[in-house]
C-alpha atoms as a PDB file:
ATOM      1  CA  UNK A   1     137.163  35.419 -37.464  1.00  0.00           C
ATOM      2  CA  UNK A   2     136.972  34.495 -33.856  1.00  0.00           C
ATOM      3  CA  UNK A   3     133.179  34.838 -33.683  1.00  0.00           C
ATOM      4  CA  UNK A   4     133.042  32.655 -36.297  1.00  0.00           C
ATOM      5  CA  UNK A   5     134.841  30.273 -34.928  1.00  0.00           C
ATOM      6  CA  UNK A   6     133.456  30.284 -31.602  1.00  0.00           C
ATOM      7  CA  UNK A   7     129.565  30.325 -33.834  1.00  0.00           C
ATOM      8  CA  UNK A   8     130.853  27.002 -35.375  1.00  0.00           C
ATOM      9  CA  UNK A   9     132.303  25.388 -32.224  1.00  0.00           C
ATOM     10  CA  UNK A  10     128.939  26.383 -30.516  1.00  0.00           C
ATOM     11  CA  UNK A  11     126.871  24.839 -33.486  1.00  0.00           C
ATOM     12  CA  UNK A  12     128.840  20.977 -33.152  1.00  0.00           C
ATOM     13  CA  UNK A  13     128.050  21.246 -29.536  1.00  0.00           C
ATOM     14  CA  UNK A  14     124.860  21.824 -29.548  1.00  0.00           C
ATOM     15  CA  UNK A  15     124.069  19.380 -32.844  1.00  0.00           C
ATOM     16  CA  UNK A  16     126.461  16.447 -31.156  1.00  0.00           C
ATOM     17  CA  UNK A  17     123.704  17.237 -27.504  1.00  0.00           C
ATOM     18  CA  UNK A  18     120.917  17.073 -29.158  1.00  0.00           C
ATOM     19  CA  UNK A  19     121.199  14.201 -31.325  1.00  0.00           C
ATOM     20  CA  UNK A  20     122.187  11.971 -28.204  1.00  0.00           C
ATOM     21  CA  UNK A  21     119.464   9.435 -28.244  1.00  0.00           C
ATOM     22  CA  UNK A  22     120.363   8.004 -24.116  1.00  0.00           C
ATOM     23  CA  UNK A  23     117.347   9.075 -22.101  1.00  0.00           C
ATOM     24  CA  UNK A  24     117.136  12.371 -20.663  1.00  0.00           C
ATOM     25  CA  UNK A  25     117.142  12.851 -16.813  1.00  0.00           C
ATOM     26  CA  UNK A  26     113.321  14.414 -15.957  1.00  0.00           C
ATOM     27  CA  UNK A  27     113.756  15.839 -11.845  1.00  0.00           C
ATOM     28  CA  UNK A  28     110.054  16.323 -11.717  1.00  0.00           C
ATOM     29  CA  UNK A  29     108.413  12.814 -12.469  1.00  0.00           C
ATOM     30  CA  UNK A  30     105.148  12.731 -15.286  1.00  0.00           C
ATOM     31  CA  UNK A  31     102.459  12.457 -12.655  1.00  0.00           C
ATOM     32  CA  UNK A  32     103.559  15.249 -10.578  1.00  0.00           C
ATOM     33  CA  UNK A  33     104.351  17.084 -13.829  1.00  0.00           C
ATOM     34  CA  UNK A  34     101.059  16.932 -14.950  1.00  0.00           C
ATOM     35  CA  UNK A  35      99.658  18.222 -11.570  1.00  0.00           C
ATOM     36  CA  UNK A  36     101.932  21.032 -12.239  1.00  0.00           C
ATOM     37  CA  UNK A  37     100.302  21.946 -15.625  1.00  0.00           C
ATOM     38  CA  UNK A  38      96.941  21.542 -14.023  1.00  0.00           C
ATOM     39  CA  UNK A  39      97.703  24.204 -11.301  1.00  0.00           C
ATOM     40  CA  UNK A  40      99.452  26.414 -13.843  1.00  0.00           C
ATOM     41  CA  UNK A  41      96.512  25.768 -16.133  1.00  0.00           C
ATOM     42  CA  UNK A  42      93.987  26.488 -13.537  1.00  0.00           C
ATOM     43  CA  UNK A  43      96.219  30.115 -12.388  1.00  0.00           C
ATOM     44  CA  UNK A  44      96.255  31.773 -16.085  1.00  0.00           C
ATOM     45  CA  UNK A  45      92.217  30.363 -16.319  1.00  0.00           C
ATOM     46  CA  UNK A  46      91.789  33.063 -13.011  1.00  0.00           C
ATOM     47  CA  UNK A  47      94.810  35.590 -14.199  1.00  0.00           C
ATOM     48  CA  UNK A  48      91.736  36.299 -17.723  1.00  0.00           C
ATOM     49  CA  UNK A  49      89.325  37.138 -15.092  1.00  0.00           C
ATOM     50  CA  UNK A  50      91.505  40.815 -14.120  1.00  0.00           C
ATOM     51  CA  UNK A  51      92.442  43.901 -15.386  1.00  0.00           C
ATOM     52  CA  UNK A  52      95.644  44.185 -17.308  1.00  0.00           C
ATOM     53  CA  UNK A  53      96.997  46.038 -14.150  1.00  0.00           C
ATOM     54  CA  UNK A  54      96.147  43.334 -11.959  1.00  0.00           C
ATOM     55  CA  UNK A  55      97.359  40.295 -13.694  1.00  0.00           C
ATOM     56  CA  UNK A  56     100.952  40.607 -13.941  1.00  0.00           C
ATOM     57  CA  UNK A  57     101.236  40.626  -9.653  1.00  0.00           C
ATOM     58  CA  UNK A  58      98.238  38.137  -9.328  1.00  0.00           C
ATOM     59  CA  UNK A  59     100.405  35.678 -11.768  1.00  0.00           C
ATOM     60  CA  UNK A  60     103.375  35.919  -9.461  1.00  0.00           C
ATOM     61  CA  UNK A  61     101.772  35.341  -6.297  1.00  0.00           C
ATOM     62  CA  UNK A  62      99.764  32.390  -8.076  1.00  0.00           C
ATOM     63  CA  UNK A  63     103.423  31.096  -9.669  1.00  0.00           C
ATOM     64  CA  UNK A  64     105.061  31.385  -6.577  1.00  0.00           C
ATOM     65  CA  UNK A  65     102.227  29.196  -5.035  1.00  0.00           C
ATOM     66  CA  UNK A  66     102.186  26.811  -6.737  1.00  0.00           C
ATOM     67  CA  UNK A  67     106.281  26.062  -6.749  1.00  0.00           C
ATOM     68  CA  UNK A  68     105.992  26.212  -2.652  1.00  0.00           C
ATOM     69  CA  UNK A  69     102.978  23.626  -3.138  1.00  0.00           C
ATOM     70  CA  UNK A  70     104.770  21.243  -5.445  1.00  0.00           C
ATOM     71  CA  UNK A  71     108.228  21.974  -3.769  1.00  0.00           C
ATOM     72  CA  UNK A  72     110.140  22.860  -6.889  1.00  0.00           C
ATOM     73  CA  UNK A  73     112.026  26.097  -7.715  1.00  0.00           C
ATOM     74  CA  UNK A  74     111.839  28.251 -10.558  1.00  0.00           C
ATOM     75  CA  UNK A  75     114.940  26.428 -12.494  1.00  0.00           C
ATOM     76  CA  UNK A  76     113.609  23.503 -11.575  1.00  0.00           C
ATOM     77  CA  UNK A  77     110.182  24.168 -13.515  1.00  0.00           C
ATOM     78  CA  UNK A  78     111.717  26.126 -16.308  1.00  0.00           C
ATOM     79  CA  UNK A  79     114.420  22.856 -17.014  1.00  0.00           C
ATOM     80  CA  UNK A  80     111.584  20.960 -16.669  1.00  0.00           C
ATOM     81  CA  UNK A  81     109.234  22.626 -18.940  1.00  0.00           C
ATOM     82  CA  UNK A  82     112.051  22.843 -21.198  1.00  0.00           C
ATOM     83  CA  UNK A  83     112.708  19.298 -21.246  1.00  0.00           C
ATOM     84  CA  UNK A  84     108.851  18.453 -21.390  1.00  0.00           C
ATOM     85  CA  UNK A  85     108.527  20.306 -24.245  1.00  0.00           C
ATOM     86  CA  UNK A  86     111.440  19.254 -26.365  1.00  0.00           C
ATOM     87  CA  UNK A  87     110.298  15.315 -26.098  1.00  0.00           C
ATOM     88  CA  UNK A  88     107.066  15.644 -27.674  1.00  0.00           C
ATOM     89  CA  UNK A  89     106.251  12.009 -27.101  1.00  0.00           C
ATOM     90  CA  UNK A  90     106.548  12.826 -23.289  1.00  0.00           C
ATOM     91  CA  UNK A  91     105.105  16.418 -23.980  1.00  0.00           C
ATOM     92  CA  UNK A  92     102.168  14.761 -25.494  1.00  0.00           C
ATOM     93  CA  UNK A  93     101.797  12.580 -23.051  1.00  0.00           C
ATOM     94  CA  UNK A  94     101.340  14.252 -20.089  1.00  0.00           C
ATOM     95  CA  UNK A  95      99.326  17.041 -22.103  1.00  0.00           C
ATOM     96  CA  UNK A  96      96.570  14.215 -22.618  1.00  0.00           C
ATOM     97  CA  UNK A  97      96.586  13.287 -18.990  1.00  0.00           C
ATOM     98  CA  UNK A  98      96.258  16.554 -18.343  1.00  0.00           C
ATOM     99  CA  UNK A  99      92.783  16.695 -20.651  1.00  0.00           C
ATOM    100  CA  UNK A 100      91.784  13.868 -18.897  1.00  0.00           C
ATOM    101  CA  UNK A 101      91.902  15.273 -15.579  1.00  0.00           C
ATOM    102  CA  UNK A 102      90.124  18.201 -17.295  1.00  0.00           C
ATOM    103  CA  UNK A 103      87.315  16.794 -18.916  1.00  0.00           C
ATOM    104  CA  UNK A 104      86.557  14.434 -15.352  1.00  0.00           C
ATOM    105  CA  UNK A 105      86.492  17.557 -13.414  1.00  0.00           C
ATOM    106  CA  UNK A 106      83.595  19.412 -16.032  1.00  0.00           C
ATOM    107  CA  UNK A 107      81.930  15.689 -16.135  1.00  0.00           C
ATOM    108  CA  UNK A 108      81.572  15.585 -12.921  1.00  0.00           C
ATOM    109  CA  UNK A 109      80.344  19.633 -12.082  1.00  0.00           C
ATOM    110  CA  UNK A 110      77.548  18.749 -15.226  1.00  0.00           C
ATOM    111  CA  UNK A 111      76.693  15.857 -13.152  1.00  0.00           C
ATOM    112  CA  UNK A 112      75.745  18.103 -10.006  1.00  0.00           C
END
């Protein structure tokens, strides 16, 4: 009876925060963001290149990299990603900057 309870007190919570429409507050701004997803892009492209034995340290090391280069933390990324992701108009948004940035960077290597 108590888990029940708690389940339903749990469930108006979490309907009554998500159906807040005031704007959510993003820590890591879109630009940066989508630098981010370009590095993290870029790290699993090189993580296919190893062994199966390989690519679980190589991702860390590349993960922890990039955090120290973009100055975030772990939660920080993870809230972030979270948040990204659960706003699909920003989610979209910064995923089509990110193909942008993408499809410059393979213009401009045909182009050489």
């Amino acid at each position: 009876m108590l888990r029940a309870i708690l389940s339903a007190v749990l469930f108006t919570c979490s309907i009554a925060f998500f159906s807040c429409k005031k704007e959510v507050p993003y820590t890591i701004p879109e630009d940066k963001m989508v630098r981010i997803f370009a590095d993290l892009t870029l790290a699993d492209d090189i993580v296919r290149e190893y062994t199966v034995d390989e690519r679980d340290s190589l991702s860390k090391v590349l993960l922890e990299s990039i955090l120290k280069i973009h100055k975030i933390s772990q939660s920080q990324l993870d809230s972030n990603l979270y948040l990204y992701q659960t706003n699909f108009e920003k989610y979209e948004k910064v995923l089509e900057e990110l193909g942008s940035i993408y499809k410059s960077k393979y213009e401009n290597g045909q182009s050489k």
